[in-house]
C-alpha atoms as a PDB file:
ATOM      1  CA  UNK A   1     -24.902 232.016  95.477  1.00  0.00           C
ATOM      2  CA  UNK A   2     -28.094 230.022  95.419  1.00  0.00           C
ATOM      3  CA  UNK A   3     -31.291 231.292  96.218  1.00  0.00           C
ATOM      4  CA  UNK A   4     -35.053 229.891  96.013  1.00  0.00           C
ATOM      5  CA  UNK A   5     -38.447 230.791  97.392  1.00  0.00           C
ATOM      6  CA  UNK A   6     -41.595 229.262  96.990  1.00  0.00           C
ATOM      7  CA  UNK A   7     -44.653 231.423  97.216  1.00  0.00           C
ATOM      8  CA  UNK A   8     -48.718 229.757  97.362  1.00  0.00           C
ATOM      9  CA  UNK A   9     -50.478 232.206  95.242  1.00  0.00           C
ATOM     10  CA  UNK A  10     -48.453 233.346  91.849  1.00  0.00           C
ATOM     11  CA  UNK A  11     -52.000 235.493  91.609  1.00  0.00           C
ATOM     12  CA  UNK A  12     -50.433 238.243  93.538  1.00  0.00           C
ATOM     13  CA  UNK A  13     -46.908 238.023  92.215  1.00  0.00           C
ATOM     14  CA  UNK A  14     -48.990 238.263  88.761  1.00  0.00           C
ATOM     15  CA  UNK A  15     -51.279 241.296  89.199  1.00  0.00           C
ATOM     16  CA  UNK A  16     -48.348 243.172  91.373  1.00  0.00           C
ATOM     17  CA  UNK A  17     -45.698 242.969  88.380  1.00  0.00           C
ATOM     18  CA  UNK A  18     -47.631 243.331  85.148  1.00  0.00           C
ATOM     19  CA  UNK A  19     -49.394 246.247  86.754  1.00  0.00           C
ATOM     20  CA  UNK A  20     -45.561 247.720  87.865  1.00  0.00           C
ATOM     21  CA  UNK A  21     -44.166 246.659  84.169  1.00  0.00           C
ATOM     22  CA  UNK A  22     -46.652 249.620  82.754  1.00  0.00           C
ATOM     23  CA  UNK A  23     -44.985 252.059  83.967  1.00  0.00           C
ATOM     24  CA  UNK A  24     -41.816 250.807  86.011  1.00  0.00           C
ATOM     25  CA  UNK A  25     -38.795 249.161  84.046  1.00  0.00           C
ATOM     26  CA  UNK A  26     -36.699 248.090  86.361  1.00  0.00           C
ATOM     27  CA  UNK A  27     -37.354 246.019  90.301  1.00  0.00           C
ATOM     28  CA  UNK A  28     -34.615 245.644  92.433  1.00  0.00           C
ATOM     29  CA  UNK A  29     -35.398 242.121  94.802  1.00  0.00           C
ATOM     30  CA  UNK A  30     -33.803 242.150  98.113  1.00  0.00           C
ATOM     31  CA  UNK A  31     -33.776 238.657 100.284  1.00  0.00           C
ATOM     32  CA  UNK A  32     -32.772 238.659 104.371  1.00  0.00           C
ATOM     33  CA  UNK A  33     -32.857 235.212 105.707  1.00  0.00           C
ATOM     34  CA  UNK A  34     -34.595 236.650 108.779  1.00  0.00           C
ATOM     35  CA  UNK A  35     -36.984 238.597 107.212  1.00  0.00           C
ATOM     36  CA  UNK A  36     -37.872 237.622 104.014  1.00  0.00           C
ATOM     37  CA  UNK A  37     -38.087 239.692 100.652  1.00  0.00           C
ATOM     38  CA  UNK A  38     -38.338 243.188  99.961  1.00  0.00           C
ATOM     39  CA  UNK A  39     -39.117 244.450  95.862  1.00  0.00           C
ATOM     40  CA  UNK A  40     -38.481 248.082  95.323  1.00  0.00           C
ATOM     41  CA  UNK A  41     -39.571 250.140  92.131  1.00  0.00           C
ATOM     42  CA  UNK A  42     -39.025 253.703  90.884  1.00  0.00           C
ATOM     43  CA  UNK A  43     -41.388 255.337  87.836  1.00  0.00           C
ATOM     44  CA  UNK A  44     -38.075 257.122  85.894  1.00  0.00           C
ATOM     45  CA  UNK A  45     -40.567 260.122  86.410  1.00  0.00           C
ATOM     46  CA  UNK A  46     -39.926 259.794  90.080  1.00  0.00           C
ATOM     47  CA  UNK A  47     -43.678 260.270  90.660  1.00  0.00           C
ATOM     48  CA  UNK A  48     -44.411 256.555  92.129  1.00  0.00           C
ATOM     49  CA  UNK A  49     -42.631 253.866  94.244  1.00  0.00           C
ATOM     50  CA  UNK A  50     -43.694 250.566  95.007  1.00  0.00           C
ATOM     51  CA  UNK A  51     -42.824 248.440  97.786  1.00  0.00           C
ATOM     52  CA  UNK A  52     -43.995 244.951  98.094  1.00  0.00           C
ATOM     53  CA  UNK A  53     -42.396 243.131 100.982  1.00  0.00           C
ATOM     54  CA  UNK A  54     -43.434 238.950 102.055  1.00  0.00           C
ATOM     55  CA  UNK A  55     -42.364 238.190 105.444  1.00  0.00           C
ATOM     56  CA  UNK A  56     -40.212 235.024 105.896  1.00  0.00           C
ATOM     57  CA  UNK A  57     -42.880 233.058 107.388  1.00  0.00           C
ATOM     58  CA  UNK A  58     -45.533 233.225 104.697  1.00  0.00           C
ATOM     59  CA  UNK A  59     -42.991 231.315 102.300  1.00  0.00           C
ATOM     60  CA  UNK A  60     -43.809 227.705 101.457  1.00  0.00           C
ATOM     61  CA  UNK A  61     -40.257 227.546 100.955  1.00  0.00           C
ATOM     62  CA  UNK A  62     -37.339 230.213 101.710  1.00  0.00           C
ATOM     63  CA  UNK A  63     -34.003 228.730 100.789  1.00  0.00           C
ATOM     64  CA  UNK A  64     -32.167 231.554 101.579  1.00  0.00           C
ATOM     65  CA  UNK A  65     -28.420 231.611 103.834  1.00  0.00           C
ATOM     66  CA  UNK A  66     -27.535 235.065 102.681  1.00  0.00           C
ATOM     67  CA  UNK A  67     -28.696 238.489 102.321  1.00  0.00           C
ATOM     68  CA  UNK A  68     -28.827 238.697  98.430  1.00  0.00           C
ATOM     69  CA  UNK A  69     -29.982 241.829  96.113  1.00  0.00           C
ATOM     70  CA  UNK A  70     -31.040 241.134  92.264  1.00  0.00           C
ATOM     71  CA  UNK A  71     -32.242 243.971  89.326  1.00  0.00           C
ATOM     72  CA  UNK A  72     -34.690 242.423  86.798  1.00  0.00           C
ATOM     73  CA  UNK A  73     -36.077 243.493  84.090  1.00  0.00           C
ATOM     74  CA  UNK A  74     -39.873 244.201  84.915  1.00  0.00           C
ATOM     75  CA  UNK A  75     -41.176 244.253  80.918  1.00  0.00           C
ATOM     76  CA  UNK A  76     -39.536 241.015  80.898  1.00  0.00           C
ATOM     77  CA  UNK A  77     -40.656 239.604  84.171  1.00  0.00           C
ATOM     78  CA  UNK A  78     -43.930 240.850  83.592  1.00  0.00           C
ATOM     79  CA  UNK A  79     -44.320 238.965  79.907  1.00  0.00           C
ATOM     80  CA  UNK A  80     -43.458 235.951  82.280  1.00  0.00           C
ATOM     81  CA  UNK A  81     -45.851 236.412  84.816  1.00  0.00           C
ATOM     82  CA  UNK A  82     -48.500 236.837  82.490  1.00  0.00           C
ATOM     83  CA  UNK A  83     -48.755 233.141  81.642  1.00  0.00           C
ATOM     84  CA  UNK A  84     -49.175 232.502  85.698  1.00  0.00           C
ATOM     85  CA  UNK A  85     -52.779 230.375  85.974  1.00  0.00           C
ATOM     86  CA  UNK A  86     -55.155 230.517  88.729  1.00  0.00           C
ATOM     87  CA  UNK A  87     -54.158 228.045  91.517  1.00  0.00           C
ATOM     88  CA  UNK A  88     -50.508 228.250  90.391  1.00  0.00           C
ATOM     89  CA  UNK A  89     -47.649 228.411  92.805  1.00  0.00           C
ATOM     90  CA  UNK A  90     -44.671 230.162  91.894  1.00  0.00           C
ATOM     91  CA  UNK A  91     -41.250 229.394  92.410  1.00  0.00           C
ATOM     92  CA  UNK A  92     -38.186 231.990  92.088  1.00  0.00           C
ATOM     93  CA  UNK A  93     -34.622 230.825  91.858  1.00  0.00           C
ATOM     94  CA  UNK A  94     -31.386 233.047  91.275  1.00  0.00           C
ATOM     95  CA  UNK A  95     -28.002 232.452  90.893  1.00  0.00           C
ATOM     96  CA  UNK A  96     -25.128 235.278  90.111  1.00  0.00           C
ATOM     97  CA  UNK A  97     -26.346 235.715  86.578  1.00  0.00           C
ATOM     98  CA  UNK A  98     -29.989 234.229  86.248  1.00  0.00           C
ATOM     99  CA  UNK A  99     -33.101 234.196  87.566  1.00  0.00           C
ATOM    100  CA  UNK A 100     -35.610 231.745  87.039  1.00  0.00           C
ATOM    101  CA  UNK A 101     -39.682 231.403  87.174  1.00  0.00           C
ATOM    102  CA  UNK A 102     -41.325 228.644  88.180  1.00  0.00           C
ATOM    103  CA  UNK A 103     -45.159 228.110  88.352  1.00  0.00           C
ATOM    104  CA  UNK A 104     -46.586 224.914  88.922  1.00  0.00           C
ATOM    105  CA  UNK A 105     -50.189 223.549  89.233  1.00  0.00           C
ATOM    106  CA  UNK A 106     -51.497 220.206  89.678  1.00  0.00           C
ATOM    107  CA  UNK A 107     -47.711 218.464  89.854  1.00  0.00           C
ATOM    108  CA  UNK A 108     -46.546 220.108  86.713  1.00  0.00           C
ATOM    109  CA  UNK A 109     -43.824 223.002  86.464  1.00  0.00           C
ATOM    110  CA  UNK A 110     -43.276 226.005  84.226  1.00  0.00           C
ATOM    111  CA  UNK A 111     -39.888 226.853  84.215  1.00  0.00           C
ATOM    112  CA  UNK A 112     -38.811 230.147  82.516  1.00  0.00           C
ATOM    113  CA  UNK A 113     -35.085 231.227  82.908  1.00  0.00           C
ATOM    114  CA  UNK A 114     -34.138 235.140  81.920  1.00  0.00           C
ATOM    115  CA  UNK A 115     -30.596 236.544  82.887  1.00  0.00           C
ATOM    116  CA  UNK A 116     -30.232 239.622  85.547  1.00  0.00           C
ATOM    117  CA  UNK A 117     -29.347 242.959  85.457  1.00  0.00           C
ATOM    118  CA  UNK A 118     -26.289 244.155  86.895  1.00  0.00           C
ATOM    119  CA  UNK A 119     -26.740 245.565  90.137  1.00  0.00           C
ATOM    120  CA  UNK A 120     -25.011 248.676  89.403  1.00  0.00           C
ATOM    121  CA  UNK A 121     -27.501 249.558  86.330  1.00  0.00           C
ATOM    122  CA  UNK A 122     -30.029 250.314  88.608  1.00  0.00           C
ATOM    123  CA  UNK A 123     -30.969 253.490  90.716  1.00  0.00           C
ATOM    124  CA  UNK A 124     -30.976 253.104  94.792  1.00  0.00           C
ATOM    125  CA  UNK A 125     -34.363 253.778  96.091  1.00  0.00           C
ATOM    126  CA  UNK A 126     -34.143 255.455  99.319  1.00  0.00           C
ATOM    127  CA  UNK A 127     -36.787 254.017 102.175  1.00  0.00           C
ATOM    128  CA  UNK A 128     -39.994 256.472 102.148  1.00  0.00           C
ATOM    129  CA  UNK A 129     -40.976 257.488 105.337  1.00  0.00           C
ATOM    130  CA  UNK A 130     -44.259 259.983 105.444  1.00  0.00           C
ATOM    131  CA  UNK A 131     -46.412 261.516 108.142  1.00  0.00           C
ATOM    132  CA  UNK A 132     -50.262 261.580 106.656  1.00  0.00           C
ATOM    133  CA  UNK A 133     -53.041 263.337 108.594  1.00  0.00           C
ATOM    134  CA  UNK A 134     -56.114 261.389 106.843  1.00  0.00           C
ATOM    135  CA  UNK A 135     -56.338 257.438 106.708  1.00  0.00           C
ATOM    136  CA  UNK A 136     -59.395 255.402 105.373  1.00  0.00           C
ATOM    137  CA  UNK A 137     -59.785 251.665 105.021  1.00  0.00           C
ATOM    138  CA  UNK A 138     -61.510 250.080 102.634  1.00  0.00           C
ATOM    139  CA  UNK A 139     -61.791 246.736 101.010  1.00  0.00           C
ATOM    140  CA  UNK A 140     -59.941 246.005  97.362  1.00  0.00           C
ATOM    141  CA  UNK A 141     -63.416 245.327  95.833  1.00  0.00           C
ATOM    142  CA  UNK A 142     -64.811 248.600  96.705  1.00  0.00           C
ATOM    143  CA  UNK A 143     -61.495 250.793  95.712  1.00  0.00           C
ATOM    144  CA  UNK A 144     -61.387 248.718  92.598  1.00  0.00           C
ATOM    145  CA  UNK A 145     -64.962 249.641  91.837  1.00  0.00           C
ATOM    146  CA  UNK A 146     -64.264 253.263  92.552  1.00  0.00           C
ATOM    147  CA  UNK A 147     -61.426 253.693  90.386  1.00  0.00           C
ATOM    148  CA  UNK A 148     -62.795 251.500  87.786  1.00  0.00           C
ATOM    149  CA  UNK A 149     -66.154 253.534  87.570  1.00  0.00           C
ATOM    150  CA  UNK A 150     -64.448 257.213  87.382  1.00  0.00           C
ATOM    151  CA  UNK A 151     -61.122 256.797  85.390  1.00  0.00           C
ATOM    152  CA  UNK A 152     -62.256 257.432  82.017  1.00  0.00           C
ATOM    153  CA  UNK A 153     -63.721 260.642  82.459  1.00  0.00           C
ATOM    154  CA  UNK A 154     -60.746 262.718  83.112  1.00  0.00           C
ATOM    155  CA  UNK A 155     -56.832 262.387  83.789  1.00  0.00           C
ATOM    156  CA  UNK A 156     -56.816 263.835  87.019  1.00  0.00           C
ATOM    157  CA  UNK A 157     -57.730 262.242  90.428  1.00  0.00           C
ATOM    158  CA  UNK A 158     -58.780 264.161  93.147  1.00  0.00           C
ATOM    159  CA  UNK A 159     -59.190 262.491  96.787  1.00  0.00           C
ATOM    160  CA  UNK A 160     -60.764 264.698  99.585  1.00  0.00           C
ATOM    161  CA  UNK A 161     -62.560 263.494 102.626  1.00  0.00           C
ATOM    162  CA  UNK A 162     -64.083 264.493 106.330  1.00  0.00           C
ATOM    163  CA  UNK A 163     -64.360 262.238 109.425  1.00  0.00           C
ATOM    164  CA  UNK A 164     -66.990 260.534 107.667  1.00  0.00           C
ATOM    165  CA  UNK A 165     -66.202 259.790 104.270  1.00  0.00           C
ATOM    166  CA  UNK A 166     -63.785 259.792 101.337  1.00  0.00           C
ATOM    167  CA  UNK A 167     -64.396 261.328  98.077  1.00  0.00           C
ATOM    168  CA  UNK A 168     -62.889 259.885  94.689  1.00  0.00           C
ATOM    169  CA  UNK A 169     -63.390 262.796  91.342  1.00  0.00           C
ATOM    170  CA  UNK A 170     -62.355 262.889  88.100  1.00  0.00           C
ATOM    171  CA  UNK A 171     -62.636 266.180  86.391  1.00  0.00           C
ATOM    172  CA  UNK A 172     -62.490 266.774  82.820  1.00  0.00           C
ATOM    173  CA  UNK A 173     -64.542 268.730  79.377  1.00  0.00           C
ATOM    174  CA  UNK A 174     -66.476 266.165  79.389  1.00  0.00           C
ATOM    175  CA  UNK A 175     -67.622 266.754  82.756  1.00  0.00           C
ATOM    176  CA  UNK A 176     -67.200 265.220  86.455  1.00  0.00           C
ATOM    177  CA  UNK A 177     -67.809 261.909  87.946  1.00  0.00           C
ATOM    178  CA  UNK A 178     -67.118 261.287  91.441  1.00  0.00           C
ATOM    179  CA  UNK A 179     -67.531 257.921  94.050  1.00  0.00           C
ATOM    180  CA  UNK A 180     -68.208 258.932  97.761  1.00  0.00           C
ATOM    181  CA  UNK A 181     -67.288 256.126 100.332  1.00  0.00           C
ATOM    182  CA  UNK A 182     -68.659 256.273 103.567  1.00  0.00           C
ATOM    183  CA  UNK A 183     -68.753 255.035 107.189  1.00  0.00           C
ATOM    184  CA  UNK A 184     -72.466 255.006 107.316  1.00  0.00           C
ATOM    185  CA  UNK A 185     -73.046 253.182 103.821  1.00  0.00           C
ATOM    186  CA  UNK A 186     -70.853 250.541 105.057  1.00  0.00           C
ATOM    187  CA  UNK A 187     -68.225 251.339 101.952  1.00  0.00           C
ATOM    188  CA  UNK A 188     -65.119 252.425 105.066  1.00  0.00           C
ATOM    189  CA  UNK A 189     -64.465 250.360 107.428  1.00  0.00           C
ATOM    190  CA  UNK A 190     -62.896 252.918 109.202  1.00  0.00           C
ATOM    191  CA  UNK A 191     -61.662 257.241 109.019  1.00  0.00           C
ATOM    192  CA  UNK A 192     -59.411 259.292 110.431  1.00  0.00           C
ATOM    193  CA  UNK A 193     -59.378 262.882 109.524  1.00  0.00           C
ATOM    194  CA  UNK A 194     -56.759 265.193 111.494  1.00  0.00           C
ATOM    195  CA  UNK A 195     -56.855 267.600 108.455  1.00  0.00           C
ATOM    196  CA  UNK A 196     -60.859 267.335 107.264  1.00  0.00           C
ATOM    197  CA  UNK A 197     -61.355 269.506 104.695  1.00  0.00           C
ATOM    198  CA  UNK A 198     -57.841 268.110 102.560  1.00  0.00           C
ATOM    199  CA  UNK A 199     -58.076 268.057  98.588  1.00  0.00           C
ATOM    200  CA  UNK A 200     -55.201 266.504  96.270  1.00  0.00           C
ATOM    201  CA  UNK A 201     -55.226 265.632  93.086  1.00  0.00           C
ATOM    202  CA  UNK A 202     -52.964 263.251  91.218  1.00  0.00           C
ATOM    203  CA  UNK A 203     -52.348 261.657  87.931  1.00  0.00           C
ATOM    204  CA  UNK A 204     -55.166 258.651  86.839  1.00  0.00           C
ATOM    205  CA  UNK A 205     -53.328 256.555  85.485  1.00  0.00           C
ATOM    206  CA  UNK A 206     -51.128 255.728  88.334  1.00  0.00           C
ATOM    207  CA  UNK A 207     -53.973 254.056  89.762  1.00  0.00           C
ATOM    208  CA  UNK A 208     -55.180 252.646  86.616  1.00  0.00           C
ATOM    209  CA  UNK A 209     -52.248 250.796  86.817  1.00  0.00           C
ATOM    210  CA  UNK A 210     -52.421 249.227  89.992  1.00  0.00           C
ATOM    211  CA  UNK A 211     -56.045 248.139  89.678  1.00  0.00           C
ATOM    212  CA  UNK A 212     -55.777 244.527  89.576  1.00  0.00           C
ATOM    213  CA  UNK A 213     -53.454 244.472  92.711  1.00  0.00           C
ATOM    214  CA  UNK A 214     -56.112 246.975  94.258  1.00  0.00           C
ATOM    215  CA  UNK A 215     -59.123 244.155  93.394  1.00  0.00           C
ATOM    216  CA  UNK A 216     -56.867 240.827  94.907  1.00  0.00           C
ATOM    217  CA  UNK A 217     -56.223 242.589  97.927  1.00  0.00           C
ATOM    218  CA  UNK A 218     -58.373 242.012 101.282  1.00  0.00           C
ATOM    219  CA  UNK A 219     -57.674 245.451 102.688  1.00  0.00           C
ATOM    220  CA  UNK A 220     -56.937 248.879 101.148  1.00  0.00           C
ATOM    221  CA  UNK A 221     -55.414 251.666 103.918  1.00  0.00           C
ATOM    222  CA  UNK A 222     -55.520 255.505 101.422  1.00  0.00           C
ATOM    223  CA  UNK A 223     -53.584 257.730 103.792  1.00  0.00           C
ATOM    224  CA  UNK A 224     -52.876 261.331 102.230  1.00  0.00           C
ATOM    225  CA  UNK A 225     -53.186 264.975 102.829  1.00  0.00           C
ATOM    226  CA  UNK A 226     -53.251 268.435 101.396  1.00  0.00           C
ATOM    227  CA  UNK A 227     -49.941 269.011  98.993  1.00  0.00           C
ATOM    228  CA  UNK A 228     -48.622 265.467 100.009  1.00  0.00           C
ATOM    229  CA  UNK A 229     -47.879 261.711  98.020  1.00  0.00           C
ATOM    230  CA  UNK A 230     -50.893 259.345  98.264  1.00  0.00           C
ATOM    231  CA  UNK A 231     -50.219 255.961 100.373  1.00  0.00           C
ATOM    232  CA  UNK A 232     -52.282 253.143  99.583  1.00  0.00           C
ATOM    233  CA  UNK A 233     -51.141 250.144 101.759  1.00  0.00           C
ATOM    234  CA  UNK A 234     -52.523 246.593  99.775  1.00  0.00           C
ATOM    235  CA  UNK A 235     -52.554 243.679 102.497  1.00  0.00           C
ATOM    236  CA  UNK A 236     -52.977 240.439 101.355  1.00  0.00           C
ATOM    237  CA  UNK A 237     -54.082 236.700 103.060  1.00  0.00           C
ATOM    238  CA  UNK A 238     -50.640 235.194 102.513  1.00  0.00           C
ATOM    239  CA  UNK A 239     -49.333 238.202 104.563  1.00  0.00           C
ATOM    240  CA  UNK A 240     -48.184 239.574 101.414  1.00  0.00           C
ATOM    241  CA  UNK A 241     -48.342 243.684 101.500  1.00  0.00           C
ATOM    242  CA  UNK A 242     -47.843 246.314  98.532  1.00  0.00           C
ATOM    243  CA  UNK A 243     -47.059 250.067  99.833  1.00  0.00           C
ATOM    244  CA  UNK A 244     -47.825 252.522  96.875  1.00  0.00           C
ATOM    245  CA  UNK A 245     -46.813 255.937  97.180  1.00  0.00           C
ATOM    246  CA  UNK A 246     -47.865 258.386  94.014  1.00  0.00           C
ATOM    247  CA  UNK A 247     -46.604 262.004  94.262  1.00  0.00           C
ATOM    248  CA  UNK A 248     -49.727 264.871  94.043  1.00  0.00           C
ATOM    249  CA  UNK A 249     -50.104 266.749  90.501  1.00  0.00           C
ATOM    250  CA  UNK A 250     -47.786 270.053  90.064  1.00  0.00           C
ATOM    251  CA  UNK A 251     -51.110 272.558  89.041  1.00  0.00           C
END
């Protein structure tokens, strides 16, 4: 088995799997030479997934004949993709028992080779599927900002929103601080509210986490309700996309 892809921007492949190696230790990496490749990872807490998929066609390259799966090592990966440089591209190769990491810029490669996981030492991750009332889009700038600005008050998130806006608070003794984005300040680009009135709260640091993902991206979709996971949806020039799921706070 032989398997290469060739991706323009190592940027996102950067932000998307230092941010996961926080919190996340191992990726499972699935490639369909119709569709292109699928990354799936599970907090051990079971509290967040994420799923970052590239279709085929947004590949410089996509040497792939087979449908292949790989594990890897995310703390590892993620030291790795640290060293990626703005205007890199990346390059990832795989064989039975390594993968390797290519970046190159300007004519002149970076090649890092780390061995794989066995398939078998890592947990299947079911496909999510989730009916949300509420949906608001955003851009990454503005969601970065909003997280950015609140997180260090408290550990808790709270999202609640109305056909008009959305509502970002952190609660904690030190007090509150809270970002309102709205439809008529131009901060949504769009709302839906079939539940107005929702409230959830979840962990901070989930989102902490993903920040630098959340910035890069070009569009943010937050779809959520009362009691349920958080979805935020990360799309992406190259055609890349990130879905993040985080489960609400037990109270």
């Amino acid at each position: 088995m032989y398997v290469k892809v060739t991706f323009a921007d190592a940027r996102i492949w950067r932000y998307i799997i230092t941010s996961a190696s926080k919190f996340i230790e191992t990726a499972i990496i699935k490639v369909n030479p119709d569709e292109g490749l699928l990354l799936k990872a599970l907090d051990p807490s079971r509290t967040a997934l994420i799923i970052f998929t590239i279709p085929k066609e947004s590949f410089d390259e996509f040497n792939v004949n087979e449908e292949s799966t790989l594990v890897m090592d995310l703390e590892d990966v993620g030291k790795i993709m640290k060293t990626a440089e703005r205007d890199d591209k990346i390059s990832i190769e795989w064989t039975e028992s390594t993968i390797s990491l290519i970046f190159e810029r300007r004519g002149v490669p970076r090649k890092f080779m780390i061995p794989l996981r066995a398939e078998g030492e890592a947990e299947n991750i079911p496909d999510l599927s989730l009916e949300l009332s509420n949906e608001y889009v955003t851009s990454g700038t503005v969601m970065y900002d909003a997280i950015n600005s609140i997180e260090d008050v408290g550990e808790t998130l709270w999202v609640s929103g109305n056909e008009n806006t959305l509502r970002l608070k952190s609660i904690s003794d030190l007090g509150e601080a809270e970002v309102e984005l709205s439809l008529e300040k131009g901060t949504l680009e769009s709302a839906k509210a079939e539940s107005p009135g929702f409230s959830v709260s979840f962990g901070m640091e989930y989102f902490s986490h993903l920040k630098q993902p959340i910035k890069l991206s070009d569009r943010v979709t937050l779809r959520t309700d009362s009691d349920m996971p958080i979805h935020l949806e990360l799309n992406y020039m190259q055609g890349a996309k990130v879905s993040y799921y985080v489960a609400p706070r037990s109270e």
